[in-house]
Protein backbone atom coordinates (compact mmCIF):
# COMPACT_ATOMS: atom_id res chain seq x y z
CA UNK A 1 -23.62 -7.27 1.58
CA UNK A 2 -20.17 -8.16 2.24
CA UNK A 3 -18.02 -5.87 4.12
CA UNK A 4 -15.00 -5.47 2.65
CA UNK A 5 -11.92 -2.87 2.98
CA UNK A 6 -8.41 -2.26 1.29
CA UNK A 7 -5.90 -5.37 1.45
CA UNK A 8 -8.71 -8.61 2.16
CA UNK A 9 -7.99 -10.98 -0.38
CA UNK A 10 -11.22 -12.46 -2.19
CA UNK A 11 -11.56 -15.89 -3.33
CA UNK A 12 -13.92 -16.41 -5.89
CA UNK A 13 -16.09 -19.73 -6.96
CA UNK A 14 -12.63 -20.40 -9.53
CA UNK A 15 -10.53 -19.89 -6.55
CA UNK A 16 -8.72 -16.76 -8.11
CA UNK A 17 -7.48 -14.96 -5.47
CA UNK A 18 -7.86 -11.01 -5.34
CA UNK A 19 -6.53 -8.47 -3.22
CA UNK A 20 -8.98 -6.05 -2.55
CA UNK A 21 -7.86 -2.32 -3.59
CA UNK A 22 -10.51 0.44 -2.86
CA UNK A 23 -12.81 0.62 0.85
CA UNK A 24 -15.73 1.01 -1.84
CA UNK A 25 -17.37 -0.46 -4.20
CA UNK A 26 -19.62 0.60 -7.23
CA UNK A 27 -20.99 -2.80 -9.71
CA UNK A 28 -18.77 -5.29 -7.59
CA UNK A 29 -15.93 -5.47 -5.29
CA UNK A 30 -12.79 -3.16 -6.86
CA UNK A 31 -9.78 -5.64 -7.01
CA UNK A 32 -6.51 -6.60 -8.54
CA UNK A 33 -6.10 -10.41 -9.51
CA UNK A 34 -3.33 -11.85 -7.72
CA UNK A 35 -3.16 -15.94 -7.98
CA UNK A 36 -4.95 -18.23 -10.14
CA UNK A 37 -5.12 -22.02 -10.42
CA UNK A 38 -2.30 -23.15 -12.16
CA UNK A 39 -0.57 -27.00 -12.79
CA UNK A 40 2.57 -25.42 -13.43
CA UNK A 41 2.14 -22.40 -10.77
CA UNK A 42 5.26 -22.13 -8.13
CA UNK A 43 3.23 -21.80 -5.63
CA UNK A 44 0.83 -24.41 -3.60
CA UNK A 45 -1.85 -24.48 -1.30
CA UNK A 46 -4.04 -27.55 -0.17
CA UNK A 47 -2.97 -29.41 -3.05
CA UNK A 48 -3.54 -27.13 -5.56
CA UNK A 49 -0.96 -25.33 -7.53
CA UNK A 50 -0.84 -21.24 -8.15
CA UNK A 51 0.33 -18.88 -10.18
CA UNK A 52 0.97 -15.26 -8.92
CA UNK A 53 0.27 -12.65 -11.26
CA UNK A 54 1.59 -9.02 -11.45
CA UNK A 55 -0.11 -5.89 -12.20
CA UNK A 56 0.46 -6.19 -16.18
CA UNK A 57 -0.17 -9.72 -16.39
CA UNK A 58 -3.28 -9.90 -14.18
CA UNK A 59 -4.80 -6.90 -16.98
CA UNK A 60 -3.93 -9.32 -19.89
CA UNK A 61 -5.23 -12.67 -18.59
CA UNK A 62 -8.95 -10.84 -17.25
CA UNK A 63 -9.08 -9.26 -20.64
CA UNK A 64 -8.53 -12.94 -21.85
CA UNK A 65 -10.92 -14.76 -18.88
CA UNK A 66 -13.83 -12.72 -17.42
CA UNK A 67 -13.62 -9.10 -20.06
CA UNK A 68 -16.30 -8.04 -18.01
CA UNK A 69 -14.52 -7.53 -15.06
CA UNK A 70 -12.02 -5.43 -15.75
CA UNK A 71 -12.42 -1.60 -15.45
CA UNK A 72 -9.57 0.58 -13.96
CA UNK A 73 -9.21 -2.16 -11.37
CA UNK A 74 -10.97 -5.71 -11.45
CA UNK A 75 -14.84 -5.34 -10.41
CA UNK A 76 -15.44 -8.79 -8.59
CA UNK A 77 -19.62 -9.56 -8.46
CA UNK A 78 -20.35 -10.33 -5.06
CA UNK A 79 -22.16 -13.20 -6.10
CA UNK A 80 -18.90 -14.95 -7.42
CA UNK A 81 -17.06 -14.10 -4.09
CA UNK A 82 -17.17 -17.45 -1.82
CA UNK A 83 -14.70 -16.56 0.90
CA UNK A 84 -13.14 -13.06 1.85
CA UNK A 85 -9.79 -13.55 3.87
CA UNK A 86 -9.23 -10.83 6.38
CA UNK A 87 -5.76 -9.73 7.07
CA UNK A 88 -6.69 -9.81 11.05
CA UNK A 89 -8.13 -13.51 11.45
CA UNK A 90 -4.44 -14.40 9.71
CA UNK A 91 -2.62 -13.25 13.04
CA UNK A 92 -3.11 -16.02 15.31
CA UNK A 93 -2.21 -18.38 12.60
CA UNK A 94 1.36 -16.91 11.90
CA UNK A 95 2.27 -16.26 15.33
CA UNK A 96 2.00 -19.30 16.03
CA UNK A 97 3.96 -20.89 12.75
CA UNK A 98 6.26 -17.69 11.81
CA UNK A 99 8.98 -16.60 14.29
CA UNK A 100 8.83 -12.95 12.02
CA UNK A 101 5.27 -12.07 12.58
CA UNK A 102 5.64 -13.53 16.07
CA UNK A 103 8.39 -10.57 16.09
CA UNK A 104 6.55 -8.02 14.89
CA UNK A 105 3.60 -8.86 16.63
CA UNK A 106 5.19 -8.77 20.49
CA UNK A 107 6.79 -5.82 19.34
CA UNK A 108 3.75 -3.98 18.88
CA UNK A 109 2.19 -5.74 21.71
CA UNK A 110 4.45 -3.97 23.95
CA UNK A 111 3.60 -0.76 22.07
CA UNK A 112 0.32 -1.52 23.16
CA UNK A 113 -1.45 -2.04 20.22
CA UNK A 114 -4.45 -4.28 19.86
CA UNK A 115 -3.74 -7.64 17.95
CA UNK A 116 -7.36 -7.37 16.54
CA UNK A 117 -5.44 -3.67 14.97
CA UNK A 118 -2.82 -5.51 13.33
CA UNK A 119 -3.06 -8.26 10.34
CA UNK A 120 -0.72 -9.60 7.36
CA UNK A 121 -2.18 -9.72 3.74
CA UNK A 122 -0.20 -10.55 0.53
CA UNK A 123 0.89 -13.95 -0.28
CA UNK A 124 0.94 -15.18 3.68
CA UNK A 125 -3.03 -13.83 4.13
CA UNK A 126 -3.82 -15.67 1.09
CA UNK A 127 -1.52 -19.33 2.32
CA UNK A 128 0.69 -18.72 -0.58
CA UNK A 129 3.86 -17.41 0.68
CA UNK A 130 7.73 -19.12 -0.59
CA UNK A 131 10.85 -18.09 0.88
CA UNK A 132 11.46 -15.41 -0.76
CA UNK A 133 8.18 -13.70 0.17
CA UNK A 134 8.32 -10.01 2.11
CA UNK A 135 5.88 -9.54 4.83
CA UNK A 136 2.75 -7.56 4.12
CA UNK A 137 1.83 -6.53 8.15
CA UNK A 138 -0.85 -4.02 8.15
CA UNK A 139 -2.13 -2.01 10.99
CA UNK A 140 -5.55 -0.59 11.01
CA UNK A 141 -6.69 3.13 12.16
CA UNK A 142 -4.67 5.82 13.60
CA UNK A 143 -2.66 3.42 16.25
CA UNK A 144 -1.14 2.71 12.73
CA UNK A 145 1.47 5.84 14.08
CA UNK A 146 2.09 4.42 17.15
CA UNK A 147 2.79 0.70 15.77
CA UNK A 148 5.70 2.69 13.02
CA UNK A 149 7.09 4.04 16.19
CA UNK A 150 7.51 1.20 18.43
CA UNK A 151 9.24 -0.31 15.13
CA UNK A 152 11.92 2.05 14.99
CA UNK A 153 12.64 2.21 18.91
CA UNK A 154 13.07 -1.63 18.05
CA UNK A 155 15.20 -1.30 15.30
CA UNK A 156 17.66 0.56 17.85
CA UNK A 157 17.48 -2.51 19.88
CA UNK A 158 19.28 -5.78 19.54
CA UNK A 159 16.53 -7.58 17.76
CA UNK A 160 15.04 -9.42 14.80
CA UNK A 161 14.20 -5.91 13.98
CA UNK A 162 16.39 -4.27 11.95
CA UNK A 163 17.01 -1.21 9.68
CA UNK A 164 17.10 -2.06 6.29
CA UNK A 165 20.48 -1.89 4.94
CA UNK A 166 21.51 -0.06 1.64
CA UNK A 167 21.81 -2.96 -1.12
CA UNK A 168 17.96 -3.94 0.02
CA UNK A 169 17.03 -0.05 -0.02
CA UNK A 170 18.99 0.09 -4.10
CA UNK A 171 16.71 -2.90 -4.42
CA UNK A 172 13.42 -1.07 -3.47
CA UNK A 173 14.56 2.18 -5.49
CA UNK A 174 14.96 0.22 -8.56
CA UNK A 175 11.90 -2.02 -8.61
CA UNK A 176 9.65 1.71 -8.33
CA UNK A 177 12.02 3.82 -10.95
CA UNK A 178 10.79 7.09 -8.82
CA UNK A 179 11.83 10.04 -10.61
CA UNK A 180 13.59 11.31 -8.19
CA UNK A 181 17.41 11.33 -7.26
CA UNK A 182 18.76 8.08 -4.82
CA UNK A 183 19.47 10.49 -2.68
CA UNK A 184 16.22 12.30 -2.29
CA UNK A 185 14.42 8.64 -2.09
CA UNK A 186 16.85 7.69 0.85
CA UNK A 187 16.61 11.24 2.58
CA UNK A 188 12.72 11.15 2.68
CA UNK A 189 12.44 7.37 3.22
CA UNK A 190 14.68 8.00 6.31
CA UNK A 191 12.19 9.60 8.05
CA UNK A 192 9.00 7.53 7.20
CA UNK A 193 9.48 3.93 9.68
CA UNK A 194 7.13 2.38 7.09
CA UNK A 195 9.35 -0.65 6.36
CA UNK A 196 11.94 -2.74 7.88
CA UNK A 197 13.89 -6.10 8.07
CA UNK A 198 12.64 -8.65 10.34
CA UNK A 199 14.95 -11.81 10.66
CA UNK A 200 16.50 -10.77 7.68
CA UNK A 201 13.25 -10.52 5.56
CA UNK A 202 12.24 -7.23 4.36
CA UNK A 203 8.16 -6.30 5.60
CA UNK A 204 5.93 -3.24 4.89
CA UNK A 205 3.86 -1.29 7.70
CA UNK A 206 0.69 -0.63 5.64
CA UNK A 207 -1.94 1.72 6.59
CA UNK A 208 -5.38 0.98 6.61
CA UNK A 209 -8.04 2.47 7.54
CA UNK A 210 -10.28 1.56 10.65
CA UNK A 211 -13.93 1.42 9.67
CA UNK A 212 -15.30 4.74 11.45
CA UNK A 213 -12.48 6.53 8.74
CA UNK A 214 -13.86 4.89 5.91
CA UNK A 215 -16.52 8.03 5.06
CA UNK A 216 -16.97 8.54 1.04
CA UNK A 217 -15.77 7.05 -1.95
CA UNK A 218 -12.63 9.30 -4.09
CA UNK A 219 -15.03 10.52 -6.99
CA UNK A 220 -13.17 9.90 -9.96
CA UNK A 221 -12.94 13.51 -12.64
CA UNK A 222 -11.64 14.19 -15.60
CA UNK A 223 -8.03 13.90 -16.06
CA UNK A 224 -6.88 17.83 -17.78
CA UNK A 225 -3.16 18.47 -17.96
CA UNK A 226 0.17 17.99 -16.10
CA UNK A 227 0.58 20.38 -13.86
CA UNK A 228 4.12 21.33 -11.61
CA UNK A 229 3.20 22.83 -8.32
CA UNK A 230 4.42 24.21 -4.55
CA UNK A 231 2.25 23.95 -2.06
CA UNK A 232 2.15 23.90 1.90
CA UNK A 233 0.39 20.62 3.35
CA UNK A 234 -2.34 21.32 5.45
CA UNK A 235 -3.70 17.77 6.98
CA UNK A 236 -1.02 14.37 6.21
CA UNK A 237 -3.63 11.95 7.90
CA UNK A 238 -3.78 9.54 5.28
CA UNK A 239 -0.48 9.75 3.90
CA UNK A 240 -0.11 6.47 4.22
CA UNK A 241 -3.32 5.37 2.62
CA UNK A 242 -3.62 4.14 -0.55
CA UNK A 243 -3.94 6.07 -2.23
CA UNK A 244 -1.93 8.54 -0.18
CA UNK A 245 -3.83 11.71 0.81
CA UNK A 246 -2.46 15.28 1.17
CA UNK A 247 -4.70 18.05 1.77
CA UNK A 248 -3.07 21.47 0.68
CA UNK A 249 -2.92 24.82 0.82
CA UNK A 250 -2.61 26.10 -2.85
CA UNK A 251 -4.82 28.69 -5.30
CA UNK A 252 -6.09 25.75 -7.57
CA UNK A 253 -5.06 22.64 -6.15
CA UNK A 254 -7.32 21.09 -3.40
CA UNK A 255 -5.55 17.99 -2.71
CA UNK A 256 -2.92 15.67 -3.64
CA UNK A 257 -3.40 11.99 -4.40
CA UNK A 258 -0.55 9.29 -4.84
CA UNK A 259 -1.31 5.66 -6.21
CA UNK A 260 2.29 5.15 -5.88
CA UNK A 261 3.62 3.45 -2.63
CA UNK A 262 6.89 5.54 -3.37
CA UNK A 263 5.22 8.56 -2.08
CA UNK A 264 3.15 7.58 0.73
CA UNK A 265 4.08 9.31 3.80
CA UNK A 266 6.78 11.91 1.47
CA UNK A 267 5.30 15.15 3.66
CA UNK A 268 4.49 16.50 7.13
CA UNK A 269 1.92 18.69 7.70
CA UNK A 270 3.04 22.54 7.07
CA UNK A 271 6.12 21.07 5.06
CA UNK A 272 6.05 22.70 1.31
CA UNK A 273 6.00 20.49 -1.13
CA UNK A 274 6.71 19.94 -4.80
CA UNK A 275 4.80 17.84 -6.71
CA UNK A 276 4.18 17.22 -10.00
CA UNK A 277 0.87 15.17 -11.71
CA UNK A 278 -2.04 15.29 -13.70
CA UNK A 279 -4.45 17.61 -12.69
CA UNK A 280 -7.86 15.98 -12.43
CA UNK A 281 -11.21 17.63 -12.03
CA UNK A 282 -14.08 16.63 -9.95
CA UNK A 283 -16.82 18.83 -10.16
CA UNK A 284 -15.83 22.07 -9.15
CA UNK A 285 -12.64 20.96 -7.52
CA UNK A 286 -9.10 20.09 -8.31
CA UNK A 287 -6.90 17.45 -7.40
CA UNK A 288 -2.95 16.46 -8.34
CA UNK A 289 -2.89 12.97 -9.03
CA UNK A 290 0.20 11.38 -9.17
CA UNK A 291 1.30 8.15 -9.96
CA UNK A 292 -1.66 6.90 -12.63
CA UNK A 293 0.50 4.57 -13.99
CA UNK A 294 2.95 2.00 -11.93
CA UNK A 295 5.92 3.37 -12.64
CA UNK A 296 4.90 7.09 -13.06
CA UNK A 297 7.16 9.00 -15.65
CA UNK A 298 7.61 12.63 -15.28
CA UNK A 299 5.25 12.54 -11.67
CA UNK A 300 6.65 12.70 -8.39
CA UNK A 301 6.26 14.46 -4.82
CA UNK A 302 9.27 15.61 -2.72
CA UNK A 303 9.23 17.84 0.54
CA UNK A 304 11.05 21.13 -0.40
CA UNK A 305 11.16 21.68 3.42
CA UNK A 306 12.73 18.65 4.70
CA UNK A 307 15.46 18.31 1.84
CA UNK A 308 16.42 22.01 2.45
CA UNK A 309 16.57 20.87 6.34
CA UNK A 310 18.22 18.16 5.43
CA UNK A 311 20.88 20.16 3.39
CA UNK A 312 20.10 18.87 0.61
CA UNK A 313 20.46 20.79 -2.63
């Protein structure tokens, strides 16, 4: 069987390109189709154009293509699969041709984090990256924490590191639609260290899991009603997963999920939170789940604790 985890990229016998999106499986490989052969694609790799696909549009053309495939995510047979690219092997690679990953790689170096930790996916994994293209860097396992600190100590430094200033922070804001206030996005977000500027190009520090966390699939329930609640997080572990995991303390609610990237990392342990979802049952338990669609409407998470620290009313 192929071993597989959140953010390879698959490349089937067509030479679609998918970007793995669950640690498990169940049928096939759970995916999202990202670039497809394509004469008039914008993007090229060994003489072969591609088109990139977004979430919507990748729905619409497997519904078209391969009907069979698509579930809540794209189900990729194994037997179809003829390469999986891992976000680690890329490192080597880019260090070597991009002065930004080289960046972000000695940076964490010096953090001392293990290069076979740290990888890219996205459109630079998969060869397919313009100039407009954000880095995807991902770092594997709990030294995950460690590599978001040693990138804000660097941001603090003269560097290729930098903060992210306020018309690229609008930018992010407006491409999720949160439903929260500017102001609460930027208060939480100024806490988190999950993204940054590197050279002037904006990159992500995604989480993912090291295999020994990788335990048992998120059963999927029965979606019941939305549901507004407060409730004190117990365990923020995998608050940066995807989807983003917060255990809490609360008479009904057992955990918290996000699918939305907006909210990954939004709490500390013992912080109360707000958070408001569609309550989804799985067996005898309940969970908040929010974010079920892209741009969730009426869903969000926000820490009551830090805001009121914050001053923030």
């Amino acid at each position: 069987m192929l071993k597989t985890r959140l953010r390879d990229f698959l490349v089937t016998k067509d030479n679609w390109l998918f970007a793995v999106s669950d640690y498990f499986r169940r049928d096939g490989i759970r995916a999202t189709l990202r670039y497809v052969p394509d004469e008039n694609g914008e993007r090229e790799l060994n003489g072969i154009r591609y088109k990139k696909y977004d979430f919507g549009p990748a729905f619409e053309f497997m519904r078209k293509h391969k009907p069979e495939w698509v579930q809540d995510v794209h189900v990729v047979p194994e037997s179809e699969v003829k390469q999986v690219l891992r976000p680690a092997d890329a490192i080597p690679r880019l260090v070597n041709s991009d002065s930004r990953v080289r960046a972000i790689v000695k940076t964490l170096d010096l953090a001392g984090i293990p290069r076979t930790s740290m990888g890219v996916t996205g459109s630079m994994l998969a060869g397919l990256q313009n100039e407009s293209s954000d880095i995807d860097f991902v770092v594997y396992g709990p030294v995950w924490f460690r590599a978001r600190d040693a990138i804000t100590s660097a941001k603090q430094q003269e560097g290729p590191i930098e903060e992210i200033n306020e018309e690229m922070w609008k930018r992010i804001y407006n491409k999720r639609i949160p439903e929260i206030s500017f102001d609460e996005f930027m208060l939480h977000e100024s806490r988190k260290g999950n993204r940054g500027m590197v050279e002037g190009t904006y990159f992500d520090l995604l989480f993912v899991r090291e295999w020994d966390q990788i335990k048992e699939p998120l059963l999927r329930g029965k979606d019941t009603v939305k549901m507004k609640i407060e409730a004190r997080v117990t365990n923020a572990d995998f608050a940066f997963d995807s989807p983003a995991y917060y255990k809490v303390e609360h008479d009904e609610i057992d955990h918290v999920l996000s699918y939305t990237h907006t909210y990954a990392g939004q709490a500390l342990p013992g912080e109360l939170i707000e958070a408001r979802g569609i309550v989804e049952e799985v067996g005898d338990l309940k969970r908040l789940v929010v974010g079920t669609s892209r741009e969730p409407k009426g869903e969000w998470i926000k820490s009551l604790t830090w805001l009121e620290k914050c001053g923030y009313h």
